[in-house]
Protein backbone atom coordinates (compact mmCIF):
# COMPACT_ATOMS: atom_id res chain seq x y z
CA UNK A 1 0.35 -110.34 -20.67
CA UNK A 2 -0.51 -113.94 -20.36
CA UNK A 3 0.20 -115.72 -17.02
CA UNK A 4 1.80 -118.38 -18.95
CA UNK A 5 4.49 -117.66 -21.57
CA UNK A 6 5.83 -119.99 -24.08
CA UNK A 7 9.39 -120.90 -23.31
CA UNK A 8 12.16 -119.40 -25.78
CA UNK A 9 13.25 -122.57 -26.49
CA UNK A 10 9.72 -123.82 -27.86
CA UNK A 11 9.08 -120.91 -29.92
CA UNK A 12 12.19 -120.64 -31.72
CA UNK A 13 12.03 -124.25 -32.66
CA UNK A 14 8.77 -123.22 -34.65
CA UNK A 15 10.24 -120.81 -36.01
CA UNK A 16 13.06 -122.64 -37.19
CA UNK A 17 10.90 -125.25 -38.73
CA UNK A 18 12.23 -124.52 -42.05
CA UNK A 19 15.28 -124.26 -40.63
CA UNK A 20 15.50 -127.67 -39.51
CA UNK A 21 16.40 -131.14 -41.96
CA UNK A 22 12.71 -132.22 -41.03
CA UNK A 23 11.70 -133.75 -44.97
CA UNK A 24 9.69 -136.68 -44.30
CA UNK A 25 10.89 -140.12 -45.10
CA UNK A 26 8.10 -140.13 -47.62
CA UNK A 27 8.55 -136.46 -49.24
CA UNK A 28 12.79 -138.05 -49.44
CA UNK A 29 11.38 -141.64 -51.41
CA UNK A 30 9.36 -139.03 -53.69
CA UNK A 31 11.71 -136.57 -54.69
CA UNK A 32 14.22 -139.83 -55.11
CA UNK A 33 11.86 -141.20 -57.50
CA UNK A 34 11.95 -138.00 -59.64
CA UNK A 35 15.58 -137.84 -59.58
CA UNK A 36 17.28 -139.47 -62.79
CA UNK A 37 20.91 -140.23 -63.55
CA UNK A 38 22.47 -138.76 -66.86
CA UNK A 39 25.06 -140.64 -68.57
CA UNK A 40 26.13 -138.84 -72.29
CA UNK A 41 28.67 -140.33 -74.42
CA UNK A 42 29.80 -139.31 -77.78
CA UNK A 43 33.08 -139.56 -80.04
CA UNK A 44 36.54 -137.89 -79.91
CA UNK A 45 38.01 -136.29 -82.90
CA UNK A 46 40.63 -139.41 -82.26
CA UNK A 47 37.56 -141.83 -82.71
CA UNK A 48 37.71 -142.77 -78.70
CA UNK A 49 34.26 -143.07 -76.60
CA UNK A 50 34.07 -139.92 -73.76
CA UNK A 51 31.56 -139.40 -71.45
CA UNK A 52 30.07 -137.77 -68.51
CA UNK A 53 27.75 -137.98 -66.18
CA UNK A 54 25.37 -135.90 -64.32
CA UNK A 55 22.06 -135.31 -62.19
CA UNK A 56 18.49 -134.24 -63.66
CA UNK A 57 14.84 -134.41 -62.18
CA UNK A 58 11.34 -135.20 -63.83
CA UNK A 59 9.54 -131.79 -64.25
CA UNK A 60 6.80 -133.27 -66.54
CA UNK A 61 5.86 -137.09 -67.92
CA UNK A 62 8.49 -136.24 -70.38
CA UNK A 63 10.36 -133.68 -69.66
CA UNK A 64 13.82 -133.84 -67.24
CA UNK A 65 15.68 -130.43 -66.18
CA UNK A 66 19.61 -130.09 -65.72
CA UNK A 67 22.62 -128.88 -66.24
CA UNK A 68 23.60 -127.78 -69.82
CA UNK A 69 26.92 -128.61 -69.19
CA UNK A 70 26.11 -132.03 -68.11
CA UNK A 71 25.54 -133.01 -71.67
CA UNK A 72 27.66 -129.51 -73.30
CA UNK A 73 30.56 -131.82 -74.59
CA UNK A 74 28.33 -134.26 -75.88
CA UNK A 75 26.43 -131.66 -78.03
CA UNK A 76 27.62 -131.91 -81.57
CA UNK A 77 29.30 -134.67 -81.61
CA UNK A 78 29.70 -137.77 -83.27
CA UNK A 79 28.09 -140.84 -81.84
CA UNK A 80 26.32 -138.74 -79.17
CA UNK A 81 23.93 -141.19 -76.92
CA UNK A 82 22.47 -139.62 -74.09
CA UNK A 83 20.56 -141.75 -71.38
CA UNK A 84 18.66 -141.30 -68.25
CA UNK A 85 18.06 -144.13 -64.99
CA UNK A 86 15.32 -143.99 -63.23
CA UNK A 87 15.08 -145.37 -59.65
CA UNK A 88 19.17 -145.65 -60.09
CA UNK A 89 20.24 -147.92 -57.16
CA UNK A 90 17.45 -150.06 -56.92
CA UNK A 91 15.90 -153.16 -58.17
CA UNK A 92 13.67 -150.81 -60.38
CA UNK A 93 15.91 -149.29 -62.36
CA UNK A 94 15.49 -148.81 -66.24
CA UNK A 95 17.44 -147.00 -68.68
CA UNK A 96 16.10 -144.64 -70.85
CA UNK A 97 17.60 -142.71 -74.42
CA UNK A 98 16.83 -138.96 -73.87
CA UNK A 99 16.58 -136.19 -76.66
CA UNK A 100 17.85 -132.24 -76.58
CA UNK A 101 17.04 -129.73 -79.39
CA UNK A 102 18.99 -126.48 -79.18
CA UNK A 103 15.52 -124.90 -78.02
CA UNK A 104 15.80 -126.48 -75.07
CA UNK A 105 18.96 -125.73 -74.00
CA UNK A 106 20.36 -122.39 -72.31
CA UNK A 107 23.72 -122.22 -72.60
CA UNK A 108 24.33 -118.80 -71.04
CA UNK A 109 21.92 -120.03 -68.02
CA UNK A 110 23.24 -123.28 -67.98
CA UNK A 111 19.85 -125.35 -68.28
CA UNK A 112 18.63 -128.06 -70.72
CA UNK A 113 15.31 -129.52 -70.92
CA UNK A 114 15.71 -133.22 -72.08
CA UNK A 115 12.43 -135.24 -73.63
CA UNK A 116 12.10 -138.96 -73.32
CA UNK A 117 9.97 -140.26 -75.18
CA UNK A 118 8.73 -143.51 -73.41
CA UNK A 119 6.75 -143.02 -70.22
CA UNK A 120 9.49 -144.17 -67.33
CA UNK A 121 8.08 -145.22 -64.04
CA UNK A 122 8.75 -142.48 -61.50
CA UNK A 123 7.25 -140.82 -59.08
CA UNK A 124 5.25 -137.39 -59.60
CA UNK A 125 7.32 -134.68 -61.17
CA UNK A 126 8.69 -132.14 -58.37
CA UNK A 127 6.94 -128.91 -58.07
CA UNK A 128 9.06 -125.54 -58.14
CA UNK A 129 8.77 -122.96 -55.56
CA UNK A 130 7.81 -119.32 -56.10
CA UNK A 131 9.05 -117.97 -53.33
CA UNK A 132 12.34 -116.34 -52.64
CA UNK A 133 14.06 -118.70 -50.02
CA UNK A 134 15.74 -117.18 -46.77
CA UNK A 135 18.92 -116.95 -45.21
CA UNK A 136 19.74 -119.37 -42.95
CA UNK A 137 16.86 -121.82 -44.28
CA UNK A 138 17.56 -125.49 -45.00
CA UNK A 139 18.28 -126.55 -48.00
CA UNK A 140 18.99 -130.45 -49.62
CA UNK A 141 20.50 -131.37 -52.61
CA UNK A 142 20.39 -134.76 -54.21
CA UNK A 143 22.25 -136.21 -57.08
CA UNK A 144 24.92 -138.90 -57.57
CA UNK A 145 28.11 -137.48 -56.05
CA UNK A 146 31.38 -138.83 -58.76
CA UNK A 147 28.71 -140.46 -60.78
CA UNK A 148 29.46 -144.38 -60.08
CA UNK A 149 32.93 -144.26 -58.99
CA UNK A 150 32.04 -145.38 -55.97
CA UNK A 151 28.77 -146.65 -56.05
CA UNK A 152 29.40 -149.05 -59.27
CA UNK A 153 26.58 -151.77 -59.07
CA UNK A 154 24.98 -152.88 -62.31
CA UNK A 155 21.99 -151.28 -61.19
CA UNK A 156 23.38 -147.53 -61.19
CA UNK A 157 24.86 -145.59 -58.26
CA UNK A 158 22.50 -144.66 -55.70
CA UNK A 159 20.92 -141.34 -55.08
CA UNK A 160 22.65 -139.01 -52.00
CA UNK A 161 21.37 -136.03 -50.23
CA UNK A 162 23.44 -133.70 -48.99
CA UNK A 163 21.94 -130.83 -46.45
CA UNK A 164 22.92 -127.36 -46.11
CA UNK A 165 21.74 -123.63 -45.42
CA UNK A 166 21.30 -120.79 -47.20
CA UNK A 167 24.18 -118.48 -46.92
CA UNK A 168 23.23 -115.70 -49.25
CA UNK A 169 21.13 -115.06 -52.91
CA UNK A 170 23.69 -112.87 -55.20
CA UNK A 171 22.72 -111.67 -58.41
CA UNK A 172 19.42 -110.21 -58.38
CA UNK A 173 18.00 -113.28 -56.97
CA UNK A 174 19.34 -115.56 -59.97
CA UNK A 175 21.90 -117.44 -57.98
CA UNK A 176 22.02 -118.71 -54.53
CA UNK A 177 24.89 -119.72 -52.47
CA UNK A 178 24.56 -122.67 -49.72
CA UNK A 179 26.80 -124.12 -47.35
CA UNK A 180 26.13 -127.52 -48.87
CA UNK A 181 28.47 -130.38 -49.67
CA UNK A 182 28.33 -131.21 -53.20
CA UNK A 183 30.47 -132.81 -56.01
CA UNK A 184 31.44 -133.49 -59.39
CA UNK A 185 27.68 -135.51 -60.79
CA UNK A 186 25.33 -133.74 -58.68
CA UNK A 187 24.99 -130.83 -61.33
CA UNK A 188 21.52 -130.73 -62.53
CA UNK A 189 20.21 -132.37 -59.51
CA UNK A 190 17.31 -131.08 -57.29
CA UNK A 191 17.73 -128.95 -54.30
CA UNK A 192 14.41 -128.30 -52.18
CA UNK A 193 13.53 -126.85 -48.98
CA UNK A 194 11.93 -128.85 -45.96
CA UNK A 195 8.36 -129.00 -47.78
CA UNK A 196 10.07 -130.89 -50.60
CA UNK A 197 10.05 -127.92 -53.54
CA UNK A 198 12.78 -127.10 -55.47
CA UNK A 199 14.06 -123.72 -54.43
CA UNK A 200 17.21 -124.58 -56.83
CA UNK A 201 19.08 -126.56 -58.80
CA UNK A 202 22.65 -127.69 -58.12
CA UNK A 203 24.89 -125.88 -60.50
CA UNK A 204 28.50 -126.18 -58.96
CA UNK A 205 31.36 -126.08 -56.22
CA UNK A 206 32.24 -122.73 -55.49
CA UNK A 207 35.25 -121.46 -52.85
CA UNK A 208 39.18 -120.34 -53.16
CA UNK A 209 41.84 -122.98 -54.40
CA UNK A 210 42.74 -123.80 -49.92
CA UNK A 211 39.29 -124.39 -49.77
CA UNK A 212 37.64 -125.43 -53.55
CA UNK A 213 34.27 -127.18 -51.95
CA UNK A 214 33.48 -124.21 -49.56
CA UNK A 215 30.02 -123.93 -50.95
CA UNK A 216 27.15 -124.93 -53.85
CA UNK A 217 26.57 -122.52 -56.66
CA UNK A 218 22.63 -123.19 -57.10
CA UNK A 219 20.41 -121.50 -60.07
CA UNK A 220 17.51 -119.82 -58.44
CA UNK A 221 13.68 -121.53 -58.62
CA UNK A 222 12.81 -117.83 -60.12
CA UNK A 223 15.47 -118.48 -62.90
CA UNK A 224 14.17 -121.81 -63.63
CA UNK A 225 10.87 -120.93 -63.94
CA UNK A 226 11.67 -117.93 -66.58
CA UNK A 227 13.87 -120.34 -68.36
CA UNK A 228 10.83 -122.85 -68.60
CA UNK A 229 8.61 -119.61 -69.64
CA UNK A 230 10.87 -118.84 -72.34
CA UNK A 231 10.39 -121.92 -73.80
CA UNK A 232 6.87 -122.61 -73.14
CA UNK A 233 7.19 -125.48 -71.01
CA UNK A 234 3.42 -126.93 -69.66
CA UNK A 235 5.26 -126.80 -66.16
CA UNK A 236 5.47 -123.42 -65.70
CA UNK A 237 3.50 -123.06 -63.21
CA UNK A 238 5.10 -125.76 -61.31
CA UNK A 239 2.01 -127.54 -60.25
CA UNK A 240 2.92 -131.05 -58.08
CA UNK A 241 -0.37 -132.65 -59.59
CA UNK A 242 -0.88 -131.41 -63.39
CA UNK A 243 -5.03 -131.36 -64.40
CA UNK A 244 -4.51 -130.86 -67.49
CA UNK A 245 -1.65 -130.36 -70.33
CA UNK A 246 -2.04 -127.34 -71.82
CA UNK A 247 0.65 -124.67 -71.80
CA UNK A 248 1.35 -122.47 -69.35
CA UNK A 249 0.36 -118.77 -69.92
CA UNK A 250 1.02 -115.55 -67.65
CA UNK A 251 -1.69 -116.16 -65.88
CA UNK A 252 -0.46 -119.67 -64.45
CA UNK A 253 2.45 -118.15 -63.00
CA UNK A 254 0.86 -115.44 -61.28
CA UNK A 255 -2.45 -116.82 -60.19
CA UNK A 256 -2.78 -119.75 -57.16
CA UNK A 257 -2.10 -122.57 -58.84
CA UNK A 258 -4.45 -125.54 -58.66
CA UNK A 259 -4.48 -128.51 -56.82
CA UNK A 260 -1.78 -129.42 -53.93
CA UNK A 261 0.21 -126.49 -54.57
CA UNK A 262 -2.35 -124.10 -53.62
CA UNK A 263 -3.05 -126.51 -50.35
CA UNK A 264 0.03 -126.44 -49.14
CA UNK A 265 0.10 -122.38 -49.39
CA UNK A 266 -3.23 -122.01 -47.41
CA UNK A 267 -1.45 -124.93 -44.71
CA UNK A 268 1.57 -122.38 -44.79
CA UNK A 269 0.22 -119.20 -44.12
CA UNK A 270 -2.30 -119.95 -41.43
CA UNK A 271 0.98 -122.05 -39.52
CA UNK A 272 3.63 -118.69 -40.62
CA UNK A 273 0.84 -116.21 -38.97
CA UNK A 274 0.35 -118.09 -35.68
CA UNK A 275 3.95 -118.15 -35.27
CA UNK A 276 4.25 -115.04 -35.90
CA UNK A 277 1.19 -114.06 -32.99
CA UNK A 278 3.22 -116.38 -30.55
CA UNK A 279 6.63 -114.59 -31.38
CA UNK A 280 5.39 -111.28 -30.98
CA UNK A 281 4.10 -111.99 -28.17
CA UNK A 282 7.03 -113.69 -26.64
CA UNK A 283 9.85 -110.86 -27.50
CA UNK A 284 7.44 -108.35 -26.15
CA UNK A 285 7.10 -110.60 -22.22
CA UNK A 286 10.76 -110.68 -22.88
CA UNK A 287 10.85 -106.96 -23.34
CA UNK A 288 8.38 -106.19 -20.37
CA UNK A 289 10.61 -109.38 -18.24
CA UNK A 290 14.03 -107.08 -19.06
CA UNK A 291 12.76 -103.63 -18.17
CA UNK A 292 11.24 -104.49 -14.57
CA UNK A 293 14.73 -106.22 -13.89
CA UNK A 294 16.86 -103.98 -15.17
CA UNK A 295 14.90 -101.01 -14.18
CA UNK A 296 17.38 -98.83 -11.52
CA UNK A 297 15.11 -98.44 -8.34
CA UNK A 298 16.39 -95.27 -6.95
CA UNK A 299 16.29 -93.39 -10.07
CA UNK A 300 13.54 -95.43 -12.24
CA UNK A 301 15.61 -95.06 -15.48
CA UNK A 302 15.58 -98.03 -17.59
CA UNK A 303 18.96 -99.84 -18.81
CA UNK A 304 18.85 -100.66 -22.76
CA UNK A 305 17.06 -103.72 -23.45
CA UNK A 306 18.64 -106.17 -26.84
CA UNK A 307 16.09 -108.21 -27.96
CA UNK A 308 17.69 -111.95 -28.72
CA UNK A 309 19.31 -112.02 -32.13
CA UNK A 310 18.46 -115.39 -32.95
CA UNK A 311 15.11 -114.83 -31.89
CA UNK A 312 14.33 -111.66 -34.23
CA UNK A 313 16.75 -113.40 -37.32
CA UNK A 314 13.81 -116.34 -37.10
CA UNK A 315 11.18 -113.95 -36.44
CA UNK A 316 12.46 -111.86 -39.59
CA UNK A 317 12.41 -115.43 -41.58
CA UNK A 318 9.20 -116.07 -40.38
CA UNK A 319 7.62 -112.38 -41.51
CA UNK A 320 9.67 -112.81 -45.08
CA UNK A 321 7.63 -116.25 -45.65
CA UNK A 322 4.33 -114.66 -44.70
CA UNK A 323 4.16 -111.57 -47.03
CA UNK A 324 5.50 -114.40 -49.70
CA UNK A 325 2.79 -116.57 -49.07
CA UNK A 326 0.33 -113.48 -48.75
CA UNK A 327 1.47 -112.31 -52.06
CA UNK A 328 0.94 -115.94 -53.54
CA UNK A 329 -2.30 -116.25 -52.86
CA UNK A 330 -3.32 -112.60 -53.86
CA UNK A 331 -4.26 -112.01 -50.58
CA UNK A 332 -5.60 -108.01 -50.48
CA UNK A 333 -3.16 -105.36 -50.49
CA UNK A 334 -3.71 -103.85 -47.56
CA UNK A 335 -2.62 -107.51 -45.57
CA UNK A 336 0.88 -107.56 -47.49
CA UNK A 337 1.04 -104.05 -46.86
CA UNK A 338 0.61 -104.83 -42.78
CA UNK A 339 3.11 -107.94 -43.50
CA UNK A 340 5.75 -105.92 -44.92
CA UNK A 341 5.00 -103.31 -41.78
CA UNK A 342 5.61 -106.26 -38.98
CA UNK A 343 9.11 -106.97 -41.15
CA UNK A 344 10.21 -103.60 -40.85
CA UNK A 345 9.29 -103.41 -36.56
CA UNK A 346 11.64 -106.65 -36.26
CA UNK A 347 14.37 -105.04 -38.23
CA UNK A 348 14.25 -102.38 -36.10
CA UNK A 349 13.73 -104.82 -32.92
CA UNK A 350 12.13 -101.15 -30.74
CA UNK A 351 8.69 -101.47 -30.42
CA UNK A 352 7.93 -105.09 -29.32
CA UNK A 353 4.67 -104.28 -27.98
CA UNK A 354 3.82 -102.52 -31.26
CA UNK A 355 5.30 -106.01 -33.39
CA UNK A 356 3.28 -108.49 -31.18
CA UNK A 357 -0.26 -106.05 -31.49
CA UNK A 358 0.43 -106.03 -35.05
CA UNK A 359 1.61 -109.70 -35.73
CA UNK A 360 -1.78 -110.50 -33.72
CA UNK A 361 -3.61 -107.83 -35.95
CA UNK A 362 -2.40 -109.64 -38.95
CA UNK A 363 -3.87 -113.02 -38.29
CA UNK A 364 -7.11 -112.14 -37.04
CA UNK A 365 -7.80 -109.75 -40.05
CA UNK A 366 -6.34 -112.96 -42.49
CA UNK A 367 -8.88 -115.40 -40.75
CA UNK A 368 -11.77 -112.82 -42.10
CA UNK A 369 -10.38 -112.34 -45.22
CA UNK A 370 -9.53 -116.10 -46.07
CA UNK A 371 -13.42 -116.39 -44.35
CA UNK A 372 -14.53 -114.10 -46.73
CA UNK A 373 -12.55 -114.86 -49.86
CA UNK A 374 -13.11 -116.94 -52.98
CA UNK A 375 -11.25 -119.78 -51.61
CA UNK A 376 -12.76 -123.56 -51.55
CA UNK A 377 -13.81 -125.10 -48.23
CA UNK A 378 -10.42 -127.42 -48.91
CA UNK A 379 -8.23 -124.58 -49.06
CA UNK A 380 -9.81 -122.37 -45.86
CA UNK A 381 -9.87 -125.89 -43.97
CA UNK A 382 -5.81 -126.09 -44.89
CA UNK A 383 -5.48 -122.55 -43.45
CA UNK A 384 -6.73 -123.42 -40.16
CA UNK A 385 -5.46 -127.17 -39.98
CA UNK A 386 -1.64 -125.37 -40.68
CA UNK A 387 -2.42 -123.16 -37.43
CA UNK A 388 -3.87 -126.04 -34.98
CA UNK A 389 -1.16 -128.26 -36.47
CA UNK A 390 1.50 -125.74 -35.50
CA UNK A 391 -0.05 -125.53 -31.96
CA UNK A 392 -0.17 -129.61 -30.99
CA UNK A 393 3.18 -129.55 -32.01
CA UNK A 394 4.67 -126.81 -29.78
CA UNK A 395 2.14 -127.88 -26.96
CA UNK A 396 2.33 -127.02 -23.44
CA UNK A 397 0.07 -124.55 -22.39
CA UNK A 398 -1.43 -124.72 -26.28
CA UNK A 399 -3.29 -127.93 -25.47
CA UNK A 400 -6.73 -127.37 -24.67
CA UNK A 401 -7.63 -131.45 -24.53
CA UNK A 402 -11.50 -130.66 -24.81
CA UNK A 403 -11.40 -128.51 -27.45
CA UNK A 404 -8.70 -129.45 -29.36
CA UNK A 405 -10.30 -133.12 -29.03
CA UNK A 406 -13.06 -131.54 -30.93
CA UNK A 407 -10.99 -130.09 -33.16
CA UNK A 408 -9.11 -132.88 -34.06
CA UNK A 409 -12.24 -134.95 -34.43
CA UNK A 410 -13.47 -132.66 -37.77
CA UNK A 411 -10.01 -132.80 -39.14
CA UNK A 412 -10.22 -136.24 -39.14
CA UNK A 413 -13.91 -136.53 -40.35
CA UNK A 414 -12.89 -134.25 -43.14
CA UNK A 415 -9.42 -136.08 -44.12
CA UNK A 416 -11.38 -139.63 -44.76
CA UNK A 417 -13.50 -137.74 -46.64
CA UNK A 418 -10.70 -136.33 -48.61
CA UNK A 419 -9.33 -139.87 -48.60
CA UNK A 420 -5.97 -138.14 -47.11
CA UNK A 421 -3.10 -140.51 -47.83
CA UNK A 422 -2.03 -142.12 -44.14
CA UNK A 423 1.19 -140.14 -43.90
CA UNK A 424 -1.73 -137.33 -42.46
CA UNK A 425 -4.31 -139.28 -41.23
CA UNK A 426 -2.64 -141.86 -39.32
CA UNK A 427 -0.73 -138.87 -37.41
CA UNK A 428 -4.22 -137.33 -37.34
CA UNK A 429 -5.54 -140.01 -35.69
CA UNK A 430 -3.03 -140.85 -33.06
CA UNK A 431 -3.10 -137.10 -32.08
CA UNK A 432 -6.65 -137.89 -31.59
CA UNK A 433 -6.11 -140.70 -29.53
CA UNK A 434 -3.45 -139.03 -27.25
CA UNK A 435 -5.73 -135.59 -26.63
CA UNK A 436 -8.32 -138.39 -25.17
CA UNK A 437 -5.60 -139.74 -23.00
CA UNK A 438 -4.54 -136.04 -21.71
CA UNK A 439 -8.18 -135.30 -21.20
CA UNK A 440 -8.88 -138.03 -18.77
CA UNK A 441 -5.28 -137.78 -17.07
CA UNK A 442 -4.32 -141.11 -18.16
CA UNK A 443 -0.63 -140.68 -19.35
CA UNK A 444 1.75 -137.65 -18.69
CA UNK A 445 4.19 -138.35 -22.26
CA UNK A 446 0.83 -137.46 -24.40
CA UNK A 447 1.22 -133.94 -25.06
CA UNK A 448 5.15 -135.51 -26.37
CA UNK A 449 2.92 -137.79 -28.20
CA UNK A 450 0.97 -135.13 -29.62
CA UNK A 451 4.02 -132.90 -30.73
CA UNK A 452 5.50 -135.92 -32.30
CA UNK A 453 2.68 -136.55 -34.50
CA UNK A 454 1.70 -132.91 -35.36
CA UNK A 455 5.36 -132.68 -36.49
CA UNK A 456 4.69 -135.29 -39.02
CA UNK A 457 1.93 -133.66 -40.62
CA UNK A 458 4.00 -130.34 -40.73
CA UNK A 459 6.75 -132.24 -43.06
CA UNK A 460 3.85 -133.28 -45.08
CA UNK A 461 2.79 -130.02 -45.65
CA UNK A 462 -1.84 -130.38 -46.22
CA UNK A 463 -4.47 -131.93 -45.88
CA UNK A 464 -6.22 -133.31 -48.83
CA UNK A 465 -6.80 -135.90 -51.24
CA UNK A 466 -3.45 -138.01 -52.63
CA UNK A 467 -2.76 -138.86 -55.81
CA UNK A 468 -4.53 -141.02 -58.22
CA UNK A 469 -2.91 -144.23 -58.47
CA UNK A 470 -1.87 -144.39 -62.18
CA UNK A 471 0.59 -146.69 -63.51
CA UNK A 472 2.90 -144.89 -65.63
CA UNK A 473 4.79 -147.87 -66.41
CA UNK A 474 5.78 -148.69 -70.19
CA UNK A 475 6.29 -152.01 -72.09
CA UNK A 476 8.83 -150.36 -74.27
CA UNK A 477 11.50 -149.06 -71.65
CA UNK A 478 13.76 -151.20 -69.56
CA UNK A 479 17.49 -151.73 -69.23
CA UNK A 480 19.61 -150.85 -72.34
């Protein structure tokens, strides 16, 4: 065992890194820009002007998902007028009339696509997850909480977020529950996970009549995406940055997807499988620490050792997200098969020697394949930048100032190549500038420095090029 151990404490911060309300300012402004306010009115049978309100979020130029029964009273009806604000709260705002036909609409599922038919300026559409989230993980929900009842400026009520964690996935993966403060308007609105992907959509207060806000109702990513299948939505395969606009097929939702999407995964799994290496290593120095202190020296018997139970519930996180991320990227069989072994040792929490061999195993066996594989120089350079990114920012003993200097250095060269947006290589490049500062001894807060910045880069999530700067503004929109 190494002479130096990571402390607990470090560790299981990495490992929580999903677990943690760490979305970037930036990743917040984007999926605000997404987010739309729904206002549908229609008449009474008595000739008198109802409406409601509601959340929805840009999943294509045109296309907004939410709630069906956002705009369920509305259908049918005399009069109906549906609307959507964009950038509601600010001085960009602009109103919007928005379209449903009954074949995009899900009553039973409680989803409806909505088409506008002017090109609103927004942000990028969001990009839907296709992984399973975890217990325990964070989760954040935005939408407009009581619509404008209390946020009534002429510009549109602003858009809230709302944080919360997983507390279980119920029917067959179609629902999830979260321990997230919502309200009346936020149906239809966005939930994502600390990467800023929508793992959900906000669906409705659940809990008994002492307690009627206990929890959010949210309809599963996986459901979405079937729903979107079903009726041949181009977004199916949930790609942040579209190439092209055909429609989706079988084949997009089951291959990598394209573009920043498939970044992103690479990042992930090469950051999941070095936390994994460090865990296993640390619960089995924890093991070896326990048995030579609680080992009876007149009779050498060993007292039971109980590994830490928040330490093996992240560890188990941490294993679920690799084999999803392994699985993603079609990564051999054999690998998944090994990832789905290393989730079965922590479950059983006996062998911790065995779990940190194997977690090691795992990673080294990746690096060849993801060496050896198909993949772009882009998306192996992701899978290493996701590991060495997960290092600076637990540092310590990590820090090697020489050779992570180096390091650093061709991460850099190869993001202004990339033309990386600044929210990487800024944080890049200060990283680079404190490892100069450890290696000559010049200031003891630069490993903080480091871990400061490398978090940063985590809540961004890859390394590569940003989007093209488009405007997707329209003369024939604005306030109606």
């Amino acid at each position: 065992m190494a002479a130096v151990v990571l402390s607990l404490t470090a560790v299981m911060a990495a490992a929580q890194a999903e677990g943690a309300f760490d979305l970037s300012p930036e990743a917040v402004q984007r999926i605000e820009n997404s987010v739309v306010y729904i206002h549908a009115e229609w008449k009474d049978s008595d000739g008198a002007i109802r409406d409601a309100w509601g959340t929805g979020f840009f999943i294509g130029e045109h296309e907004i998902l939410t709630n069906y029964h956002v705009i369920a009273d509305a259908m049918d009806r005399p009069g109906r007028r549906i609307t959507i604000r964009t950038h509601s709260g600010t001085a960009d705002t602009e109103r919007y009339e928005a379209y449903v036909s009954p074949e995009g609409t899900d009553e039973e599922l409680d989803l409806a696509i909505l088409t506008v038919r002017n090109s609103p300026k927004r942000g990028d559409h969001l990009e839907i997850s296709a992984i399973e989230p975890a217990k325990n993980q964070a989760v954040l929900g935005f939408g407009f909480p009581m619509g404008d009842i209390f946020d009534s400026s002429h510009r549109g009520p602003g858009v809230a977020l709302r944080r919360g964690y997983i507390s279980r996935i119920t029917e067959k993966g179609r629902t999830i529950e979260a321990d997230m403060n919502i309200d009346h308007g936020m149906s239809g609105g966005p939930a994502t996970n600390n990467e800023g992907r929508v793992i959900g959509i906000v669906n409705a207060m659940g809990g008994s009549s002492d307690n009627p806000s206990a929890f959010a109702f949210l309809i599963s990513a996986d459901t979405i995406l079937q729903f979107l299948k079903s009726r041949g939505s181009p977004v199916i395969a949930a790609k942040p940055v579209a190439d092209n606009d055909k429609p989706a097929t079988e084949d997009a939702v089951s291959a990598p997807p394209p573009g920043e999407k498939v970044l992103r995964s690479f990042f992930s799994l090469g950051k999941r499988l070095r936390v994994g290496t460090l865990m296993g290593s640390l619960l089995q120095a924890n093991a070896e620490k326990a048995a030579e202190e609680n080992t009876d020296k007149e009779t050498g018997k060993e007292d039971g050792y109980k590994a830490d139970e928040s330490l093996l519930r992240m560890a188990q996180q941490n294993a679920d997200g690799t084999v999803a991320y392994l699985r993603e990227l079609s990564a051999p069989e054999a690998l998944v098969t090994k990832g789905e072994g290393i989730r079965k040792l922590i479950e059983t929490a006996e062998d911790m020697s065995r779990l940190a061999a194997l977690s090691k195993q795992l990673e080294a066996e990746c690096d060849e394949w993801v060496g050896a594989s198909d993949a772009d120089s882009l998306e192996k350079l992701n899978y290493h930048f996701g590991a060495w990114v997960l290092e600076m920012k637990l540092g310590g003993v990590l820090i090697d100032a020489a050779k992570d200097r180096e390091t650093c250095r061709m991460f850099v060269t190869a993001a202004e190549m990339q033309k990386t947006p600044d929210a990487v290589l800024g944080p890049l490049k200060a990283i680079q500038a404190a490892l100069i500062e450890i290696e000559e001894k010049r200031s003891v807060g630069s490993k903080e420095i480091v871990s400061k910045h490398a978090d940063s880069i985590i809540a961004v999530g890859f390394l590569g090029p940003g989007p093209a700067n488009t405007d997707a503004g329209s003369d024939d929109g604005g306030e109606g």
